[in-house]
C-alpha atoms as a PDB file:
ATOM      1  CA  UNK A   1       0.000   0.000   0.000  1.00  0.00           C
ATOM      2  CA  UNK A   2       2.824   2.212   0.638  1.00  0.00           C
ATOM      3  CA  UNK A   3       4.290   1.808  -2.623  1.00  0.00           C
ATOM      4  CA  UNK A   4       0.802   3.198  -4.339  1.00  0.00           C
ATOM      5  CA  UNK A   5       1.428   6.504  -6.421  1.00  0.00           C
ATOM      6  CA  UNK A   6       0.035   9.626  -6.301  1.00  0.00           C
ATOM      7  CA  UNK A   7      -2.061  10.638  -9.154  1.00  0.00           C
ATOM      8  CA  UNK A   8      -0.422  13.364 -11.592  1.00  0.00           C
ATOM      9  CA  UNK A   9      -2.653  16.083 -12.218  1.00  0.00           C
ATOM     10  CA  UNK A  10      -1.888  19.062 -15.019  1.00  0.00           C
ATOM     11  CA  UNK A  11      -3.630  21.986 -15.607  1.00  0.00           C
ATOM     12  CA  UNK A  12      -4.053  23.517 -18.764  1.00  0.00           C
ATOM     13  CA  UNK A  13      -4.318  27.324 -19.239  1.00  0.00           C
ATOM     14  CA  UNK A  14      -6.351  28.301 -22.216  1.00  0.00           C
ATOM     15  CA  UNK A  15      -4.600  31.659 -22.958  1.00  0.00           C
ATOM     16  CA  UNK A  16      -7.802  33.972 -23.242  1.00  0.00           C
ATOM     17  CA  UNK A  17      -8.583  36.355 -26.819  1.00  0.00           C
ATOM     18  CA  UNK A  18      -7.688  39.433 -27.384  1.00  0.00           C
ATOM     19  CA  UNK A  19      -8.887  42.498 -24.821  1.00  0.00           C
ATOM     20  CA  UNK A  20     -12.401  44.880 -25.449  1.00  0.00           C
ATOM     21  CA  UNK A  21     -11.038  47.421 -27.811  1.00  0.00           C
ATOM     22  CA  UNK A  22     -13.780  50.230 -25.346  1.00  0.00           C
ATOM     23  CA  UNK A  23     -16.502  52.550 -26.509  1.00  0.00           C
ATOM     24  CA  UNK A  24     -14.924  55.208 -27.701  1.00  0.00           C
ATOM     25  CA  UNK A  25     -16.376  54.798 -31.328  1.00  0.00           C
ATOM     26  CA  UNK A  26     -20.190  55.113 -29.867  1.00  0.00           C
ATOM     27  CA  UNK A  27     -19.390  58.241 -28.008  1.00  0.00           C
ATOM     28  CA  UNK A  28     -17.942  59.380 -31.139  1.00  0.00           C
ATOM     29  CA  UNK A  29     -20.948  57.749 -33.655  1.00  0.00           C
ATOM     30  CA  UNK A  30     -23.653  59.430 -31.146  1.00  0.00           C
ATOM     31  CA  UNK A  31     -22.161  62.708 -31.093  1.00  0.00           C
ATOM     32  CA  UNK A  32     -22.771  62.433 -35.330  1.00  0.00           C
ATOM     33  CA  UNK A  33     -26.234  61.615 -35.037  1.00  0.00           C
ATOM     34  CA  UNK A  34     -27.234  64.387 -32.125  1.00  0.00           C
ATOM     35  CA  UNK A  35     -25.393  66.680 -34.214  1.00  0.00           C
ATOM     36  CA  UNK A  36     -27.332  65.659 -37.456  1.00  0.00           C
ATOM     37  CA  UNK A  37     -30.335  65.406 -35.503  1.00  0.00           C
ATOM     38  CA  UNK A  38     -29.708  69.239 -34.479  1.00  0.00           C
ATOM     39  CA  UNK A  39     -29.126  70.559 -37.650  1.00  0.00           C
ATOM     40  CA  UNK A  40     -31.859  68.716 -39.433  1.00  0.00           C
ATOM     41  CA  UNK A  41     -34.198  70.261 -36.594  1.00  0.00           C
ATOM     42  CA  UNK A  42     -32.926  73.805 -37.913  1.00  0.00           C
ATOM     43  CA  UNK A  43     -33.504  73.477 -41.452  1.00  0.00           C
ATOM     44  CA  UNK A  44     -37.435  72.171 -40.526  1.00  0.00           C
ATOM     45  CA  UNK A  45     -37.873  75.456 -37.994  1.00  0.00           C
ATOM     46  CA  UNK A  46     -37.005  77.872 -40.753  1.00  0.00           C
ATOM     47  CA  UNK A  47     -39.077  76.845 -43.098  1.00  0.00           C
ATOM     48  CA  UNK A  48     -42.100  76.541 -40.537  1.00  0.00           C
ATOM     49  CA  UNK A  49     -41.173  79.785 -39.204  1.00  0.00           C
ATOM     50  CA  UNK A  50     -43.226  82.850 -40.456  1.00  0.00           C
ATOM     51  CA  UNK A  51     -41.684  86.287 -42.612  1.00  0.00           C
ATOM     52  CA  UNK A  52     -42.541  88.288 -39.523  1.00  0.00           C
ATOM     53  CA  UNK A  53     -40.465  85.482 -37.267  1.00  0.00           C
ATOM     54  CA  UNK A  54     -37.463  85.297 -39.295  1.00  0.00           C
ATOM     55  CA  UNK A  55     -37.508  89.216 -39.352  1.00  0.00           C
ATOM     56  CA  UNK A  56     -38.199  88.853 -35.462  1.00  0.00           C
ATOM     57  CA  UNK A  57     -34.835  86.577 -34.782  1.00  0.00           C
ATOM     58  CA  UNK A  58     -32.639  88.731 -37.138  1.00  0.00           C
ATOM     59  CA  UNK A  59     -33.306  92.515 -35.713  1.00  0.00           C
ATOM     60  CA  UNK A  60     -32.851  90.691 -32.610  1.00  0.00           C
ATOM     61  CA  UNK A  61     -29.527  89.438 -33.656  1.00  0.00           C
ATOM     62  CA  UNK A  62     -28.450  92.739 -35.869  1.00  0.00           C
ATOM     63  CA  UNK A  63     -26.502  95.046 -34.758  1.00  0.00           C
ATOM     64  CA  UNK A  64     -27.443  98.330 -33.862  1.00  0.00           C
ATOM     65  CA  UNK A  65     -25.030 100.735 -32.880  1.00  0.00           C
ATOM     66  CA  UNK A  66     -21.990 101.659 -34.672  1.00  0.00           C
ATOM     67  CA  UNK A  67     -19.050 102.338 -32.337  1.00  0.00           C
ATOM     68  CA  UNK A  68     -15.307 103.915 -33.090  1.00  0.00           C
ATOM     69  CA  UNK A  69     -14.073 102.483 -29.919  1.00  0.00           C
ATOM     70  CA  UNK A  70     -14.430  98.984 -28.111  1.00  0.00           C
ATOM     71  CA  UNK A  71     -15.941  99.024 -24.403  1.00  0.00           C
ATOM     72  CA  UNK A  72     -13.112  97.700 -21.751  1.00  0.00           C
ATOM     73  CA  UNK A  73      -9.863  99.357 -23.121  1.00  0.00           C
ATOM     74  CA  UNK A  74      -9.208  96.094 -24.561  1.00  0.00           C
ATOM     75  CA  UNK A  75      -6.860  95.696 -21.337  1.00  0.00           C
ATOM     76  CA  UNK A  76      -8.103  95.560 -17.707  1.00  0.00           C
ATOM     77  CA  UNK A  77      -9.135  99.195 -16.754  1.00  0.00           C
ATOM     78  CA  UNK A  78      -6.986 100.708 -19.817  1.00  0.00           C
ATOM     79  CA  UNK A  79      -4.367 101.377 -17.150  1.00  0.00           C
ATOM     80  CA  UNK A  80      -6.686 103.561 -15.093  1.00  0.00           C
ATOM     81  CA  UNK A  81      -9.008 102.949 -12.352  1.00  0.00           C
ATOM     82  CA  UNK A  82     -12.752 103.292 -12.831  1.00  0.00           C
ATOM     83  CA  UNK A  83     -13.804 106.574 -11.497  1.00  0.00           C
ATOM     84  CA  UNK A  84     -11.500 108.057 -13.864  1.00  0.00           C
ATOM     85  CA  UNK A  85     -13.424 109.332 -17.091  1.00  0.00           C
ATOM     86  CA  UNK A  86     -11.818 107.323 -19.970  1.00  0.00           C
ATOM     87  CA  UNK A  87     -11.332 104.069 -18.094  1.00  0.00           C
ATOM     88  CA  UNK A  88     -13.781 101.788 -20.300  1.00  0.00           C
ATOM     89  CA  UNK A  89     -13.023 103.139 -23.857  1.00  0.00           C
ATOM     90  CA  UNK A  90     -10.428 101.725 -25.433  1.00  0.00           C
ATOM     91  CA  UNK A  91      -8.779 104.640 -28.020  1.00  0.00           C
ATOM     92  CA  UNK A  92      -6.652 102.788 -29.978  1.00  0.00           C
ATOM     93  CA  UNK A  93      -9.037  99.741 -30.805  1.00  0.00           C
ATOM     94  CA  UNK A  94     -10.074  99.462 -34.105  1.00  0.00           C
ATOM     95  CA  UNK A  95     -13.683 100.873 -34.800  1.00  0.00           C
ATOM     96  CA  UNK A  96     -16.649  98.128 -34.883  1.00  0.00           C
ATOM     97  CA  UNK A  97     -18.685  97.499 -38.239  1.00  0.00           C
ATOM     98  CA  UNK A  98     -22.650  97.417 -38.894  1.00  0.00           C
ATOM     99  CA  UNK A  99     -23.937  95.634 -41.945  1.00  0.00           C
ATOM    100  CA  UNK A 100     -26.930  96.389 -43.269  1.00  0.00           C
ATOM    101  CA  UNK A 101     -28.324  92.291 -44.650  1.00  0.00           C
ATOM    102  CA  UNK A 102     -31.841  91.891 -46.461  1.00  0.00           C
ATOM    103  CA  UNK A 103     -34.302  90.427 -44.172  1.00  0.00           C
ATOM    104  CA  UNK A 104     -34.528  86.699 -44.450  1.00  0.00           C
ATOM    105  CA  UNK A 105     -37.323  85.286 -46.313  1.00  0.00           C
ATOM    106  CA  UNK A 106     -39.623  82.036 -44.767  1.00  0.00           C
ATOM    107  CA  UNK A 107     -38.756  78.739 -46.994  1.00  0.00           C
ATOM    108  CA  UNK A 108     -36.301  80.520 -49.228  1.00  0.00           C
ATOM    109  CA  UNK A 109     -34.383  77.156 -49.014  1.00  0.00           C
ATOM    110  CA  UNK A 110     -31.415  79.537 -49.058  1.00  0.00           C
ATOM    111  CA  UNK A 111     -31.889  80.508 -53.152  1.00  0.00           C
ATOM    112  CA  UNK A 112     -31.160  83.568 -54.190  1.00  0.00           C
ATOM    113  CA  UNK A 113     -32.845  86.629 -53.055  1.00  0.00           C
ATOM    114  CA  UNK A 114     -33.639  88.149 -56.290  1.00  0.00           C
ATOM    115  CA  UNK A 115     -36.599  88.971 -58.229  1.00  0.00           C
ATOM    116  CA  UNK A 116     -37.885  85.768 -59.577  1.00  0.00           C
ATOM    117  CA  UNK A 117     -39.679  85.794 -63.182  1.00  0.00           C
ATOM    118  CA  UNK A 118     -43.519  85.563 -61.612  1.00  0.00           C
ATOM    119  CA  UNK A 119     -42.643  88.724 -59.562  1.00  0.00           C
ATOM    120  CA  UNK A 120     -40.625  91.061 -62.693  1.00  0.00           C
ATOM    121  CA  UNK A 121     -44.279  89.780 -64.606  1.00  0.00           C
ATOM    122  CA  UNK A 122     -46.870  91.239 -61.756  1.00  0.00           C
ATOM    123  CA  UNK A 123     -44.511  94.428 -61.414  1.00  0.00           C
ATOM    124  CA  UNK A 124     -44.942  95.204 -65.250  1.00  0.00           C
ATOM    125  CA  UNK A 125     -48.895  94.328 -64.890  1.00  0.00           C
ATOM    126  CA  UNK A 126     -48.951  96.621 -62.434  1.00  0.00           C
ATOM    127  CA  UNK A 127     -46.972  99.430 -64.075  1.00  0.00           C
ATOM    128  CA  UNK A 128     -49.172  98.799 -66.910  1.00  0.00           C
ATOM    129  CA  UNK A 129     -52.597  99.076 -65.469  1.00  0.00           C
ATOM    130  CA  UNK A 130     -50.876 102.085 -63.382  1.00  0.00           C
ATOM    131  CA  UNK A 131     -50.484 104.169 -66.725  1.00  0.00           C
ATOM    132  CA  UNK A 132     -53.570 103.015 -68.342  1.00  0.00           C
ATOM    133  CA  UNK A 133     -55.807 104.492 -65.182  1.00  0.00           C
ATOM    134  CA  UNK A 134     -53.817 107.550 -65.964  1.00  0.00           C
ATOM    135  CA  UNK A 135     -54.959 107.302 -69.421  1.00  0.00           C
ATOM    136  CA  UNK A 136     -58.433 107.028 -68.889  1.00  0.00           C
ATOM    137  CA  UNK A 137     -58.196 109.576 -66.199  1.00  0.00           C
ATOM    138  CA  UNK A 138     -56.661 112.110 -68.637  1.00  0.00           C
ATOM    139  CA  UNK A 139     -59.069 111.356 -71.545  1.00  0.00           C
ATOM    140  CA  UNK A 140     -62.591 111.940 -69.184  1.00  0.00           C
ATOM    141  CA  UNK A 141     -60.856 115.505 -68.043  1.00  0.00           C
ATOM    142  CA  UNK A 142     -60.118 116.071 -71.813  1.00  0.00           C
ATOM    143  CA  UNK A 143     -63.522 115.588 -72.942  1.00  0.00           C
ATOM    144  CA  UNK A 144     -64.969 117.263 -69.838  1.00  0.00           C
ATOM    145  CA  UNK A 145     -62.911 120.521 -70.655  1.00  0.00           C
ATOM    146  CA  UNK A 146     -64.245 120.303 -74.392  1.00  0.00           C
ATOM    147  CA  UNK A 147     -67.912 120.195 -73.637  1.00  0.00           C
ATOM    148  CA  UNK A 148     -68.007 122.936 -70.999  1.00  0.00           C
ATOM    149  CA  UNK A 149     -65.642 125.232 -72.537  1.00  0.00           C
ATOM    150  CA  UNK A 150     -66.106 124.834 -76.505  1.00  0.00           C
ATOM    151  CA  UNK A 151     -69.634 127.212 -77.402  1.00  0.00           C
ATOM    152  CA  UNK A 152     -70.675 124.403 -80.015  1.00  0.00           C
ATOM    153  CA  UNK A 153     -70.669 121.483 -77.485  1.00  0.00           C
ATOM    154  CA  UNK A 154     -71.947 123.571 -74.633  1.00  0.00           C
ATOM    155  CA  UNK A 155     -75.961 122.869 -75.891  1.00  0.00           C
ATOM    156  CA  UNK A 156     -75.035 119.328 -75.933  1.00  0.00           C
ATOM    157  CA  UNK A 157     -73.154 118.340 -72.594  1.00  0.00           C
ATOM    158  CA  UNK A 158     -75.623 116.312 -70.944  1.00  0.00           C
ATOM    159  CA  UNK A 159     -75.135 114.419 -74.245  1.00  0.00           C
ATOM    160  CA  UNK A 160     -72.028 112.697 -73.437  1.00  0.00           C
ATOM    161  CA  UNK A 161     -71.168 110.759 -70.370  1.00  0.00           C
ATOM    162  CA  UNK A 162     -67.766 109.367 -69.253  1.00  0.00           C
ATOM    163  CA  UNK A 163     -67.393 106.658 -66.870  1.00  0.00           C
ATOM    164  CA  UNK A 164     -65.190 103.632 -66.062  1.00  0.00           C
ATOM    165  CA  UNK A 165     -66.867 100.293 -65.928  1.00  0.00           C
ATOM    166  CA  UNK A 166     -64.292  96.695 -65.639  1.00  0.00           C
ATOM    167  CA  UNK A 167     -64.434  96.732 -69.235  1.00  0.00           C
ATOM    168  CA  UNK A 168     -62.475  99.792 -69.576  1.00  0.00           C
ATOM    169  CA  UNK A 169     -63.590 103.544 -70.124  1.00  0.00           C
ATOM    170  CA  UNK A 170     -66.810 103.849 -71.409  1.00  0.00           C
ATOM    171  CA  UNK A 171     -67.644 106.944 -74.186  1.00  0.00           C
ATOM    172  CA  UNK A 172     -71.734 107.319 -74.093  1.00  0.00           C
ATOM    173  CA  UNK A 173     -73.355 109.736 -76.625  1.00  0.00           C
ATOM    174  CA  UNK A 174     -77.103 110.353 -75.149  1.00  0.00           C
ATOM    175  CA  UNK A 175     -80.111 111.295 -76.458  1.00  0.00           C
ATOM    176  CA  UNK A 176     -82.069 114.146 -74.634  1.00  0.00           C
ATOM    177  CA  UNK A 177     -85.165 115.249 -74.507  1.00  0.00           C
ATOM    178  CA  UNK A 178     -85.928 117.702 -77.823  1.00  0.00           C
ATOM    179  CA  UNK A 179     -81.448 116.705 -79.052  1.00  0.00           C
ATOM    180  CA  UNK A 180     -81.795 113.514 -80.355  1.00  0.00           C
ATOM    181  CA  UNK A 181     -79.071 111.969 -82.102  1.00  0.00           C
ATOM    182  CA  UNK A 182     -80.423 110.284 -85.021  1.00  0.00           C
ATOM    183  CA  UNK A 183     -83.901 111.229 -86.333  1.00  0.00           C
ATOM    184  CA  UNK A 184     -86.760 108.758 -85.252  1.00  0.00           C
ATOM    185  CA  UNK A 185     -86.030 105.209 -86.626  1.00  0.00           C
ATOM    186  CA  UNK A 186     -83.323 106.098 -88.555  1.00  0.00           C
ATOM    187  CA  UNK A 187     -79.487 104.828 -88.085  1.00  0.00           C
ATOM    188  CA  UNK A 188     -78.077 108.773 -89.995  1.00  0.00           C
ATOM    189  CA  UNK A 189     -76.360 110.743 -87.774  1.00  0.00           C
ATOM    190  CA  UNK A 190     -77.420 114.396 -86.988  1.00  0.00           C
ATOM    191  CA  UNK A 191     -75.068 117.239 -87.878  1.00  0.00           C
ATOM    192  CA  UNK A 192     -74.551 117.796 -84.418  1.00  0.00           C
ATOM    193  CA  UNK A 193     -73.836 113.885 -83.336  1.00  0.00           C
ATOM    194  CA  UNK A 194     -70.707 114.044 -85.915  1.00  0.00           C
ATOM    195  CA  UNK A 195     -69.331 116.505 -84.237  1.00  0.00           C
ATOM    196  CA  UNK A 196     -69.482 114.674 -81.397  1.00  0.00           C
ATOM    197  CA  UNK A 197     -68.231 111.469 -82.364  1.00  0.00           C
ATOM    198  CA  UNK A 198     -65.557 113.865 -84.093  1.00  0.00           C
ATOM    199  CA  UNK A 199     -64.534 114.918 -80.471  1.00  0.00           C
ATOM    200  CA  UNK A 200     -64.450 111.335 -79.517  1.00  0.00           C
ATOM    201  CA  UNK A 201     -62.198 110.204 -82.067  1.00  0.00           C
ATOM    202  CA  UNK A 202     -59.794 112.700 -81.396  1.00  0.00           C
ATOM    203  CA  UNK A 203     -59.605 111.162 -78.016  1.00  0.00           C
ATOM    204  CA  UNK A 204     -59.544 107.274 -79.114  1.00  0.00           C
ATOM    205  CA  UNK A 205     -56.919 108.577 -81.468  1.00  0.00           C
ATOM    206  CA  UNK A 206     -54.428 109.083 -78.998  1.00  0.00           C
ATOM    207  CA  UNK A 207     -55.431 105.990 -76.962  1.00  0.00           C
ATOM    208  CA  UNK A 208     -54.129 102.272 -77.609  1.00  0.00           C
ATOM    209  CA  UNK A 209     -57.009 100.384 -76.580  1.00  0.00           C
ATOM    210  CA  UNK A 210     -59.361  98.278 -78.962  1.00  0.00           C
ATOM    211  CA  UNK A 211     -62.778  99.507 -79.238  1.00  0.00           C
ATOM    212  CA  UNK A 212     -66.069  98.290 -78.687  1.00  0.00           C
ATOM    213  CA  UNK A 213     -69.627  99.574 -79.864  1.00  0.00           C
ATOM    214  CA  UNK A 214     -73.382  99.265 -78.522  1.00  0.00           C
ATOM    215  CA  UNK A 215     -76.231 100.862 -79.715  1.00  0.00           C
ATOM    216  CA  UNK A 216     -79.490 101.513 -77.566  1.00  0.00           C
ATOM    217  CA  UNK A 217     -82.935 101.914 -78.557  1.00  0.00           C
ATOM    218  CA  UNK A 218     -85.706 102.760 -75.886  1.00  0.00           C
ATOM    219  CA  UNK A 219     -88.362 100.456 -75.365  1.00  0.00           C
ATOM    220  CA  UNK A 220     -90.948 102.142 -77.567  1.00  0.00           C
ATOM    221  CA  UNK A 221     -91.509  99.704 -80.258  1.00  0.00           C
ATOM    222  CA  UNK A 222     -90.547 100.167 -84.499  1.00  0.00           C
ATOM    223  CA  UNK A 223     -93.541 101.857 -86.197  1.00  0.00           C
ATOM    224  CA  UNK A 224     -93.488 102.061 -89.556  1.00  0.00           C
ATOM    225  CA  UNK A 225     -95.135  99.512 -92.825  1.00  0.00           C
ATOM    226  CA  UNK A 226     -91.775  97.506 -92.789  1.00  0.00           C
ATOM    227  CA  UNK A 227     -92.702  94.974 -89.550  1.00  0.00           C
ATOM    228  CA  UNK A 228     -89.552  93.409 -89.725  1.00  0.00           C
ATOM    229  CA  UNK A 229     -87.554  96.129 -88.625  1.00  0.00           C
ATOM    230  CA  UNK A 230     -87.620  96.108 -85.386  1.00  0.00           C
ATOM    231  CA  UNK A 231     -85.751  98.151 -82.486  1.00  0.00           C
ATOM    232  CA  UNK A 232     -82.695  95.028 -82.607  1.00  0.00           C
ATOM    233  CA  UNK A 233     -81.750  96.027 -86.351  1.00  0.00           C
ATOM    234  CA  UNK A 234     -82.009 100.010 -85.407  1.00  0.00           C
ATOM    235  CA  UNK A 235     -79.493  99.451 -82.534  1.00  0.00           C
ATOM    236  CA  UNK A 236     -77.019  97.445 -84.697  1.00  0.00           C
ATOM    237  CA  UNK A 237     -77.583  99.661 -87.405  1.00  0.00           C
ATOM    238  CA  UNK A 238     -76.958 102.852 -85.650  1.00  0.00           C
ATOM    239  CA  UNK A 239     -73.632 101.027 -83.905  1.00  0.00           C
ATOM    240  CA  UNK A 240     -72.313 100.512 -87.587  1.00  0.00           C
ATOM    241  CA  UNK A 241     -73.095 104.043 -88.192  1.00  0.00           C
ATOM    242  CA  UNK A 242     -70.889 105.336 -85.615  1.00  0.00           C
ATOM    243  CA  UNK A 243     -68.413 102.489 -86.350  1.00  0.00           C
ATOM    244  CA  UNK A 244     -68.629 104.113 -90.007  1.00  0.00           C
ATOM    245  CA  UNK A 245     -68.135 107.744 -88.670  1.00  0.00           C
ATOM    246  CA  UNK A 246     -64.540 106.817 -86.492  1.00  0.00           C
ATOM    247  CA  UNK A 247     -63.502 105.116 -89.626  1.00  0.00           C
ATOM    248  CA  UNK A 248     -64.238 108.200 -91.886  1.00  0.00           C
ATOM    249  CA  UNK A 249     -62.092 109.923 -89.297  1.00  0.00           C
ATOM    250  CA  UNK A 250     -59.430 108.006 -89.165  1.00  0.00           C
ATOM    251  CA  UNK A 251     -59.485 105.296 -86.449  1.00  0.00           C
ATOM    252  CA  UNK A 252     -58.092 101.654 -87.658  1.00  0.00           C
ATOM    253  CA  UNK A 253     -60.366  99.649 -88.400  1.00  0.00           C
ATOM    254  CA  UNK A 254     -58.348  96.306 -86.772  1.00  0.00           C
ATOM    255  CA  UNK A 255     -58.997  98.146 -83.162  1.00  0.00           C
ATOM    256  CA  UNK A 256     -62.723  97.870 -83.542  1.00  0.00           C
ATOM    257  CA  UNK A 257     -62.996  94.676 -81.574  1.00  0.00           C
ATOM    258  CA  UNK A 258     -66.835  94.117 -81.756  1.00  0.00           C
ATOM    259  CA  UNK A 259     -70.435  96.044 -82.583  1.00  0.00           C
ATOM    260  CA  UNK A 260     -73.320  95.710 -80.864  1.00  0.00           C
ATOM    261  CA  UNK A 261     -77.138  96.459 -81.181  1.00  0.00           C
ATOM    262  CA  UNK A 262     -79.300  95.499 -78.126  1.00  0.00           C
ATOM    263  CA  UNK A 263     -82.309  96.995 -78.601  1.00  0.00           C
ATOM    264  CA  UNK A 264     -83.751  98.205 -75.495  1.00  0.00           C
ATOM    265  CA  UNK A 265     -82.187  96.040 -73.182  1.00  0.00           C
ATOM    266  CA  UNK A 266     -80.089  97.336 -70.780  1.00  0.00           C
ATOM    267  CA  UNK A 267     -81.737 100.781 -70.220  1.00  0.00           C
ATOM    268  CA  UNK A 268     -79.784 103.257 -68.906  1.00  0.00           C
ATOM    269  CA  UNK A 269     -83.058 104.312 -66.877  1.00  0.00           C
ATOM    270  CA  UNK A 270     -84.364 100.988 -66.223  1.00  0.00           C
ATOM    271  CA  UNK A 271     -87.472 102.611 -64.007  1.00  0.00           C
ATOM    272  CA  UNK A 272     -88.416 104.448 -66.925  1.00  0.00           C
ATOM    273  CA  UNK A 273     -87.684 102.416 -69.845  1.00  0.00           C
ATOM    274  CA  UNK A 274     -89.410 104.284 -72.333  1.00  0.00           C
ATOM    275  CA  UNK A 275     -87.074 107.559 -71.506  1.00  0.00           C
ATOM    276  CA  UNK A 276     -85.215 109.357 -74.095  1.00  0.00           C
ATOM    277  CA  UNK A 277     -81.986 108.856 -72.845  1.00  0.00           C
ATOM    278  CA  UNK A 278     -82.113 105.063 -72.925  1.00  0.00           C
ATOM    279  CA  UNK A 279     -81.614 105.860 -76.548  1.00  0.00           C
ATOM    280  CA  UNK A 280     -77.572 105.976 -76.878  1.00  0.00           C
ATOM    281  CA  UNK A 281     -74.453 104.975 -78.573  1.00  0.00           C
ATOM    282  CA  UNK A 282     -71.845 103.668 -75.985  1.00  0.00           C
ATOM    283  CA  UNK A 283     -68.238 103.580 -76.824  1.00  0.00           C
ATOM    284  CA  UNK A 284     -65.721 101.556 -74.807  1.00  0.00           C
ATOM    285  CA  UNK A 285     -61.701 101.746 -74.871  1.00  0.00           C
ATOM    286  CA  UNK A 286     -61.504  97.813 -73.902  1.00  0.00           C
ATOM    287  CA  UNK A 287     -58.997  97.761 -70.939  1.00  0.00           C
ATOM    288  CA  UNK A 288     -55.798  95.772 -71.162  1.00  0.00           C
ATOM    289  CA  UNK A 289     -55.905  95.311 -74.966  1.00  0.00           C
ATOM    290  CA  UNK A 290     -53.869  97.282 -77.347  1.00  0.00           C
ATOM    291  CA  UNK A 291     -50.369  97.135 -78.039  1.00  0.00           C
ATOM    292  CA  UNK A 292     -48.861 100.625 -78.935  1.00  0.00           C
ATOM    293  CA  UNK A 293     -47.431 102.943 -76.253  1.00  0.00           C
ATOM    294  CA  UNK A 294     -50.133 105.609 -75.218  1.00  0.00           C
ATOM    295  CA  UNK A 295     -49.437 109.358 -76.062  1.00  0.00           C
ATOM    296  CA  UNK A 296     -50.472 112.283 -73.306  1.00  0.00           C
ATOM    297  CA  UNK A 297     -53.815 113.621 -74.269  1.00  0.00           C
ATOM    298  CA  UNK A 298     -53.023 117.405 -75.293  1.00  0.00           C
ATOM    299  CA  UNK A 299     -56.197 118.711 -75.949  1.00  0.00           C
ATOM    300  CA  UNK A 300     -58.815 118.715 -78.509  1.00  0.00           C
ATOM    301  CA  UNK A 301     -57.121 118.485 -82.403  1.00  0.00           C
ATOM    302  CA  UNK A 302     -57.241 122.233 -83.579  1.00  0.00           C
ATOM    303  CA  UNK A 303     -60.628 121.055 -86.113  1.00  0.00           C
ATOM    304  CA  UNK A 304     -62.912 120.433 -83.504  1.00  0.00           C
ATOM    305  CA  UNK A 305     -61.307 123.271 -81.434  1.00  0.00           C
ATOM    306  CA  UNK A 306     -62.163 125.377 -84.102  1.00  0.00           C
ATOM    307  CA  UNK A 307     -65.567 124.337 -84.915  1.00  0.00           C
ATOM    308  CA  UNK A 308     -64.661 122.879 -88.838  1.00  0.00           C
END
């Protein structure tokens, strides 16, 4: 028994892998993502933000004061103590700078600030209509002025009216009571009607707009053998008349847009439809059309000034 060995044990060491390399890389990788996160964040609040926000943030931001000299001395006390006058301006520093920036603009995406194509297009509608109000302004004064001042229009000035309607400026020669302007059922123009239209043209003349014509009848119906003429072929037929008559006096023919009768529809009394003055010839400069720059109205041409 005492010769009996002991057992032999060995231990084996398994040499373990390589040690954990740390974190470092997720601080790093999460420090990306907040930042993306962040800036991403920015881009969405200026777009939501509002004109009068963004305006808000930036006059908060601007600078307001323009100073030659920088406040602390740049050195502690400028080398004086505080009660002495002088201690927090620094004399040498150089002088601070205010820049005047355009406000920012909501959603801009950061394009360029300029005029886009859409915005040079409504400012030249607008200039447009802008001179063309002028126009119209100009020619109602103009034949104002002619009717009260000239002795041979002076018997006719409740004849003509001048108004603006959203089809452009309307031209209306009126019938009165005892001053027609065309005999009883007849489309020929009185002496006194072609001097009229004669002022008119000399108006239109200077004008760009296209025209358009309507004749009016009253609501007192066609006598007469012929039953087929009725007040509808009067109106149109008096319209061509005075669409003859600015012809004759020179206005072109391609700015004559359309004519018109309508009878007596439309009055221009509609309580008293049977009145004189629904009896008229209306002339309209058709606003927006037209293509040749507008001259300044000077005044009547020297024939109608002059009675010829």
């Amino acid at each position: 028994m005492a010769d009996k060995k002991q057992p032999i044990i060995v231990k084996k060491i398994k040499k373990g892998g390589h040690g954990h390399h740390g974190g470092a890389w997720k601080i790093a990788y999460a420090d990306f993502v907040t930042a993306m996160m962040a800036f991403f964040l920015l881009l969405w609040l200026l777009n939501a933000a509002s004109q009068e926000q963004l305006e808000g943030i930036a006059d908060y931001f601007a600078p307001t004061v323009t100073s030659t000299s920088q406040s602390g001395s740049g050195q502690i006390l400028g080398g004086t103590t505080v009660a002495v006058d002088g201690s927090m301006e620094d004399t040498v520093s150089r002088p601070s700078v205010t820049m005047d920036l355009p406000p920012p603009k909501a959603g801009s995406g950061g394009e360029d600030m300029q005029d886009t194509p859409e915005t040079t297009t409504d400012s030249a509608e607008e200039v447009q209509k802008q001179a063309e109000e002028k126009q119209f302004e100009e020619a109602k004064n103009e034949l104002k002025e002619a009717m009260e001042t000239l002795p041979e229009f002076q018997q006719m000035a409740e004849s003509l009216m001048v108004d603006e309607t959203p089809e452009g400026l309307r031209i209306q020669i009126v019938d009165q009571d005892g001053l027609a302007m065309f005999p009883s059922g007849s489309s020929n123009m009185f002496e006194h009607t072609e001097r009229v239209l004669k002022l008119v043209s000399g108006v239109i003349m200077k004008m760009p707009q296209d025209i358009s014509i309507t004749g009016h009848t009253d609501a007192v119906p066609m006598g007469g053998r012929n039953a087929g003429y009725t007040n509808w072929e009067l109106s149109a037929d008096r319209a061509n008349s005075a669409r003859r008559g600015l012809l004759g006096l020179g206005v072109p023919e391609k700015r004559l847009s359309h004519i018109v009768g309508k009878a007596a529809n439309e009055p221009l009394l509609p309580d008293d439809p049977k009145n004189a003055r629904n009896r008229r010839l209306s002339i309209i400069l058709l606003r927006g059309t037209g293509e040749q720059q507008p001259t300044a109205p000077q005044g009547p041409p020297p024939s109608i000034i002059s009675g010829e």
